[in-house]
N, C-alpha and C. Protein backbone atom coordinates (compact mmCIF):
# COMPACT_ATOMS: atom_id res chain seq x y z
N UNK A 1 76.04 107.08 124.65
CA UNK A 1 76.90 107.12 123.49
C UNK A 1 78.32 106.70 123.88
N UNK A 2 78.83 105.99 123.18
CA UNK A 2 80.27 105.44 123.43
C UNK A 2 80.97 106.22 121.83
N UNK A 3 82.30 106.53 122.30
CA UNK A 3 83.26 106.71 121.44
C UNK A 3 83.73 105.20 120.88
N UNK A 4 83.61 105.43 119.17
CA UNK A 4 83.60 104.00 118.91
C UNK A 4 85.15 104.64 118.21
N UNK A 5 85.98 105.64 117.51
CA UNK A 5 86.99 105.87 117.37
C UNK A 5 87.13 106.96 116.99
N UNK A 6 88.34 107.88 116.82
CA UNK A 6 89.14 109.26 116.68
C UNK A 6 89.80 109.54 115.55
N UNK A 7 90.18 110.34 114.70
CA UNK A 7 91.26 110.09 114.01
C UNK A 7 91.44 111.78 113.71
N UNK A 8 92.37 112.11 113.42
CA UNK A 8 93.34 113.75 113.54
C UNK A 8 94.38 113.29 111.91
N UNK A 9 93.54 114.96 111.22
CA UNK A 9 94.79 115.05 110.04
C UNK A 9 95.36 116.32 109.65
N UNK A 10 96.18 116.61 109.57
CA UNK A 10 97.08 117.98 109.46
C UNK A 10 97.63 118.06 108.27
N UNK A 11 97.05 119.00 107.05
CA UNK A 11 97.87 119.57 105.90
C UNK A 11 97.89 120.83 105.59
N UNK A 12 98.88 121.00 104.55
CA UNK A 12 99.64 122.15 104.46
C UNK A 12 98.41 122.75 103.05
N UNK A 13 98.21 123.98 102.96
CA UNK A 13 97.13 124.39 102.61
C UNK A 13 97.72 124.45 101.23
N UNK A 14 99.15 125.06 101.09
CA UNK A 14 99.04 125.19 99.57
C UNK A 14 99.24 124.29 98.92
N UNK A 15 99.14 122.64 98.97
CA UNK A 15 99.27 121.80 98.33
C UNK A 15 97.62 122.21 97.59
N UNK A 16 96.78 122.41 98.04
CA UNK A 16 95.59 122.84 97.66
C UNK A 16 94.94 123.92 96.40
N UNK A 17 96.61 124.26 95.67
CA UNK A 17 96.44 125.21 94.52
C UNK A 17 96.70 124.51 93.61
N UNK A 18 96.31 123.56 93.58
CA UNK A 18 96.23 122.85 92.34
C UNK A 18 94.83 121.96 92.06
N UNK A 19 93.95 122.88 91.00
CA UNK A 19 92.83 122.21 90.64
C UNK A 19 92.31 121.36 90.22
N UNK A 20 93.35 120.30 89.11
CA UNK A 20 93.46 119.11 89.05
C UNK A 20 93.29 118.09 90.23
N UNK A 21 94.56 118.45 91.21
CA UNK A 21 94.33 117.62 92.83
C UNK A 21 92.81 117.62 93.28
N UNK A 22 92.12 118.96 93.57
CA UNK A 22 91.34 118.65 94.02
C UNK A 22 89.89 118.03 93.67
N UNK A 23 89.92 118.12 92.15
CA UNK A 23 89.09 117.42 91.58
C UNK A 23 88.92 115.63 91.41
N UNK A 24 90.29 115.62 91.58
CA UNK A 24 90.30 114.08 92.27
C UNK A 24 89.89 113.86 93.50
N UNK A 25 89.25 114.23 94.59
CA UNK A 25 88.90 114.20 95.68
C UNK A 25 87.41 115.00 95.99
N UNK A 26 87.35 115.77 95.41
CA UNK A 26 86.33 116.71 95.97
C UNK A 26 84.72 115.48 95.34
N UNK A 27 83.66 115.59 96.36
CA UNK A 27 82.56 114.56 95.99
C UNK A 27 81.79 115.48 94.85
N UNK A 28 80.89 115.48 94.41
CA UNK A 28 79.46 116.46 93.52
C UNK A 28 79.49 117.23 94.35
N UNK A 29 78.86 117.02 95.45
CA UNK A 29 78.33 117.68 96.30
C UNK A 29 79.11 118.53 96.86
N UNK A 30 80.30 118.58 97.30
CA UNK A 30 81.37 119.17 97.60
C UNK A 30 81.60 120.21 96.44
N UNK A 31 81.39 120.49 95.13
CA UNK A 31 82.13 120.83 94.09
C UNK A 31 81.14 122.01 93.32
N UNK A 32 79.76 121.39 93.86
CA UNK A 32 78.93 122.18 93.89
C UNK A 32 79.44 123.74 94.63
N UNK A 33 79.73 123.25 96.41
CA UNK A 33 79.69 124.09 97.51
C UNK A 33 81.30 125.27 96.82
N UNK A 34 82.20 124.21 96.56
CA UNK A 34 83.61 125.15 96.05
C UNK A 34 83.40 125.91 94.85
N UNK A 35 82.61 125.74 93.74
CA UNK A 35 82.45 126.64 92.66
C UNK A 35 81.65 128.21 93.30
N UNK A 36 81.33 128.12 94.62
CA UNK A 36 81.05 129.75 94.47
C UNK A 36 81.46 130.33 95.67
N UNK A 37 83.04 129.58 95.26
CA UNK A 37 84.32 130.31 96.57
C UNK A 37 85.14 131.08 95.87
N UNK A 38 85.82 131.82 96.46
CA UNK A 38 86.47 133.05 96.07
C UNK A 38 87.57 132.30 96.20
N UNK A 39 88.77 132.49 94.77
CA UNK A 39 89.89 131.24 94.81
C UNK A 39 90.52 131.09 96.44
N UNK A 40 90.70 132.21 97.35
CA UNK A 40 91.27 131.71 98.96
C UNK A 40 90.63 130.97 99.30
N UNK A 41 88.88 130.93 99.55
CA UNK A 41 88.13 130.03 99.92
C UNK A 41 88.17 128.56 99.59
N UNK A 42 88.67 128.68 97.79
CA UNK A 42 88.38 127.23 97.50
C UNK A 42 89.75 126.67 98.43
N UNK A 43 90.87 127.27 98.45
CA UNK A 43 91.96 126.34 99.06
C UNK A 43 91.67 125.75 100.27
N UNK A 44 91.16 126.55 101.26
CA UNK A 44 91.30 126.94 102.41
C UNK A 44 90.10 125.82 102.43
N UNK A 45 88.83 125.58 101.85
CA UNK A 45 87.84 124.45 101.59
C UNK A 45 88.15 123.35 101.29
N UNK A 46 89.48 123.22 100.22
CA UNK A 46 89.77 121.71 99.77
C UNK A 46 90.46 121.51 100.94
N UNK A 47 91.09 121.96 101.69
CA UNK A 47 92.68 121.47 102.61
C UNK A 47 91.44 120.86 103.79
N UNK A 48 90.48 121.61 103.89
CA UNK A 48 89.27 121.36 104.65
C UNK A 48 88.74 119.98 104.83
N UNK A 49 88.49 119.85 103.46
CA UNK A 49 87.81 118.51 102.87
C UNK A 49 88.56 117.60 103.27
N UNK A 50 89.84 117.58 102.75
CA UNK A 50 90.83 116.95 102.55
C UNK A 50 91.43 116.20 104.40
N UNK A 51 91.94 117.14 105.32
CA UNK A 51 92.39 117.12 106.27
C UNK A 51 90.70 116.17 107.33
N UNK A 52 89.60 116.41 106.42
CA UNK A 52 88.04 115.97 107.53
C UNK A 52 88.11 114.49 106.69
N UNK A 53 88.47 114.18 105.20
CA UNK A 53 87.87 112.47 104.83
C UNK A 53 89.17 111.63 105.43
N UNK A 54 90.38 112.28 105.25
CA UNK A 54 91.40 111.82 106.33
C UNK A 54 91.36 111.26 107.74
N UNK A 55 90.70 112.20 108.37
CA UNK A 55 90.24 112.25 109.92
C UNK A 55 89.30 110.85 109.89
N UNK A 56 88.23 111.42 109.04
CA UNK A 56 86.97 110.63 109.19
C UNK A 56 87.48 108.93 108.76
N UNK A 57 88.17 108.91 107.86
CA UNK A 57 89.21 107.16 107.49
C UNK A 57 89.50 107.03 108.68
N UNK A 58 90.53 107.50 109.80
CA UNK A 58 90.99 106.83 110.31
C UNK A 58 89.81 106.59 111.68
N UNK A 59 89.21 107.69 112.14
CA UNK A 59 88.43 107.39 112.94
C UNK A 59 87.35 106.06 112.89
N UNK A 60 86.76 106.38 111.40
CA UNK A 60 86.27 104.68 111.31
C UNK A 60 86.38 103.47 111.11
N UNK A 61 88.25 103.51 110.60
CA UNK A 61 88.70 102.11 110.40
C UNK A 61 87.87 102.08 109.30
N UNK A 62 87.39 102.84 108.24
CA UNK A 62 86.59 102.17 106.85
C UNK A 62 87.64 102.81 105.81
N UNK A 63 87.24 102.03 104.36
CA UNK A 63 88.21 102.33 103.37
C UNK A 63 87.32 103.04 102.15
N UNK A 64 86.75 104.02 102.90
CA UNK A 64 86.03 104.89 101.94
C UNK A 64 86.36 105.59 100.80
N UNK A 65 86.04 105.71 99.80
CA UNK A 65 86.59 106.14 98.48
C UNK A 65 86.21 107.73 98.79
N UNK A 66 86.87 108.76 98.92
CA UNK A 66 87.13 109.98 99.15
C UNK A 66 86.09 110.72 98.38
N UNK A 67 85.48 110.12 97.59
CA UNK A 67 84.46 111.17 96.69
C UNK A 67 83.19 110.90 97.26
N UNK A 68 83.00 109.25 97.95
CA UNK A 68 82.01 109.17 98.94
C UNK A 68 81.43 110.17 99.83
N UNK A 69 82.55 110.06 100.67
CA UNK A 69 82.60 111.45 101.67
C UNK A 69 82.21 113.01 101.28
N UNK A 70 81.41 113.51 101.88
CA UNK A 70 81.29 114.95 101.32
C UNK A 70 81.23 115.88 102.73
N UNK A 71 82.59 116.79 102.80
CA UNK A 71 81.91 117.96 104.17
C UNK A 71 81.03 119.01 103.86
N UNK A 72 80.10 119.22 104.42
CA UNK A 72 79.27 120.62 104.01
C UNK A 72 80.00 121.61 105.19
N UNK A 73 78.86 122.55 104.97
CA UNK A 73 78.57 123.85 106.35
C UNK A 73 77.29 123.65 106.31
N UNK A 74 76.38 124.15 107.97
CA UNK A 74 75.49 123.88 107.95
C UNK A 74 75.13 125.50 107.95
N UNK A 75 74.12 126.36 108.58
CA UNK A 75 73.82 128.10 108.19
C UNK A 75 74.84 128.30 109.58
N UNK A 76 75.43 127.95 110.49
CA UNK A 76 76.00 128.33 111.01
C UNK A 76 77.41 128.04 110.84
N UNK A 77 77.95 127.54 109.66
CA UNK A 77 78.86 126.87 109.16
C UNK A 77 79.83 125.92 110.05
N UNK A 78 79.60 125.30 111.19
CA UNK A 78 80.03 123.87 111.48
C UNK A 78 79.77 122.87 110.49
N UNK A 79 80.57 122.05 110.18
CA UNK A 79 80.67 121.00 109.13
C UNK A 79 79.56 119.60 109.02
N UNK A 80 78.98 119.28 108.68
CA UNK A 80 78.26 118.65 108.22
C UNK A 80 78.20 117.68 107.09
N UNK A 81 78.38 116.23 107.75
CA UNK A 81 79.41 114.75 106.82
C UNK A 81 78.32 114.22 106.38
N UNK A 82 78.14 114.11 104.98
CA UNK A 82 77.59 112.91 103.91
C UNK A 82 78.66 112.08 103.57
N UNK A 83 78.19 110.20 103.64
CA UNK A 83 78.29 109.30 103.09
C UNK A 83 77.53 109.07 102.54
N UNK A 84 77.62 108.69 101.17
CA UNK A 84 76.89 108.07 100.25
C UNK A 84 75.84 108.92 99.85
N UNK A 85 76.13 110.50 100.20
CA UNK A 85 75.18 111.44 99.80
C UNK A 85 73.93 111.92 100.99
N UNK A 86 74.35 110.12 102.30
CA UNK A 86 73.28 110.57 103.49
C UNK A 86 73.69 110.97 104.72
N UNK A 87 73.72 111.64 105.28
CA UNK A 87 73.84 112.77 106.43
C UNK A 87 74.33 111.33 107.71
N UNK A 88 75.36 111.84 107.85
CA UNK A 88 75.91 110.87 109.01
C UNK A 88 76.58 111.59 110.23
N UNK A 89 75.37 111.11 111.16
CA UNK A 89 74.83 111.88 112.78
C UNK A 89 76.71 111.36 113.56
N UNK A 90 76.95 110.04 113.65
CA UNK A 90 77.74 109.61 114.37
C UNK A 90 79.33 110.24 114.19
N UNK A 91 79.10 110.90 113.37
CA UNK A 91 80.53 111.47 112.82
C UNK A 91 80.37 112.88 113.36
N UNK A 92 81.55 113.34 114.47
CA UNK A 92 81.48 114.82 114.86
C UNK A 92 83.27 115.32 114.17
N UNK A 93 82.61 116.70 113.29
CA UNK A 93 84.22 116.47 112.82
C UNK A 93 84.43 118.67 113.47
N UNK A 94 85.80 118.40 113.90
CA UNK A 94 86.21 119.94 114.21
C UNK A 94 87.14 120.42 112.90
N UNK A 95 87.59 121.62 112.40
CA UNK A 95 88.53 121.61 111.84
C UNK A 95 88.54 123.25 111.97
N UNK A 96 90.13 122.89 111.92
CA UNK A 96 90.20 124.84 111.98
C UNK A 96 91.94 124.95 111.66
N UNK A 97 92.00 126.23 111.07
CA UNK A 97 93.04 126.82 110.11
C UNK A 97 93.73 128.05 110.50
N UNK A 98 95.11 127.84 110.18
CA UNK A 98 95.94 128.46 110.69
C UNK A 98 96.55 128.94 109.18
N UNK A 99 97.50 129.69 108.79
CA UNK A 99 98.12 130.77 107.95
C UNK A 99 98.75 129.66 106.47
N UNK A 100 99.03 128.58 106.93
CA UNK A 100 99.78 127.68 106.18
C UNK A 100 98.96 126.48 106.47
N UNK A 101 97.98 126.24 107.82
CA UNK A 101 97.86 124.71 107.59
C UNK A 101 96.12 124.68 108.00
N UNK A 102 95.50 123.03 108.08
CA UNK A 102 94.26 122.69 108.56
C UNK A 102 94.67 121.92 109.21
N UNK A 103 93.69 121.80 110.49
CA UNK A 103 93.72 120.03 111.45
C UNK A 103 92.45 120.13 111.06
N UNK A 104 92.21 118.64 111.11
CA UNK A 104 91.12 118.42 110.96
C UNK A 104 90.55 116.94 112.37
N UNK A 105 89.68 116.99 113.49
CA UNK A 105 89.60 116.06 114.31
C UNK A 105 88.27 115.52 114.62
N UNK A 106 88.53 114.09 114.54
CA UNK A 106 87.10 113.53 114.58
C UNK A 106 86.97 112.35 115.71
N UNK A 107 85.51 112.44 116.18
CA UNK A 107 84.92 111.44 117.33
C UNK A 107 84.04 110.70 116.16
N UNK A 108 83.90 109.76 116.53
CA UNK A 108 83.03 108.19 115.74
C UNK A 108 82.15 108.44 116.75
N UNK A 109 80.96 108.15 117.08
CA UNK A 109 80.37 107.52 117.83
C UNK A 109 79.58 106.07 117.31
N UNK A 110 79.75 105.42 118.37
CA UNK A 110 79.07 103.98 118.14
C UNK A 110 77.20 104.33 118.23
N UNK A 111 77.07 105.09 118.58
CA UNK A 111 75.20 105.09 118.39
C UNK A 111 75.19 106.85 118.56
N UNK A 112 73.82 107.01 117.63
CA UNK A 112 73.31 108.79 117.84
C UNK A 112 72.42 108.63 119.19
């Protein structure tokens, strides 16, 4: 496996209280997962989302339309990336949260 590229995004969580915003961004599938969050959760989920299709743009050099992209949890809740609704192996994304903010950091790989 070769690292085919990286990309790192950092936002501020309460831009994330606004439900309008995130409905411009959030995929189906995504919107599904936020309707049965407890309103902290949903923020703390969009800044999530938000800070991983960031990451995931720059790491692949692609110009993906943000609703494309969808982060899950898997039962152990590490994140888990749909494009186009299909499960994409080459994308490893970290993200983790602090009081005010998310990073969100990603490896590309060129082959699974």
């Amino acid at each position: 496996m070769k690292i085919k590229g990286i990309g790192i995004d950092i936002t501020k969580n309460s831009r994330f209280n606004n439900k309008a915003l995130v409905n411009r961004f959030l995929s189906p599938m995504e919107k599904t997962y936020f309707s049965k969050l407890s309103s902290h959760e949903q923020i703390q989920f969009s800044a999530s989302c938000w800070a991983g299709k960031e990451a995931i743009i720059k790491a692949t050099n692609k110009k993906y339309g943000l609703k494309t992209i969808s982060i899950l949890r898997d039962n152990c809740g590490a994140p888990k990336i749909f494009i186009n609704e299909i499960h994409e192996k080459r994308i490893m994304l970290s993200i983790a949260h602090e009081k005010e903010y998310t990073v969100a950091y990603v490896i590309y790989l060129d082959k699974v």
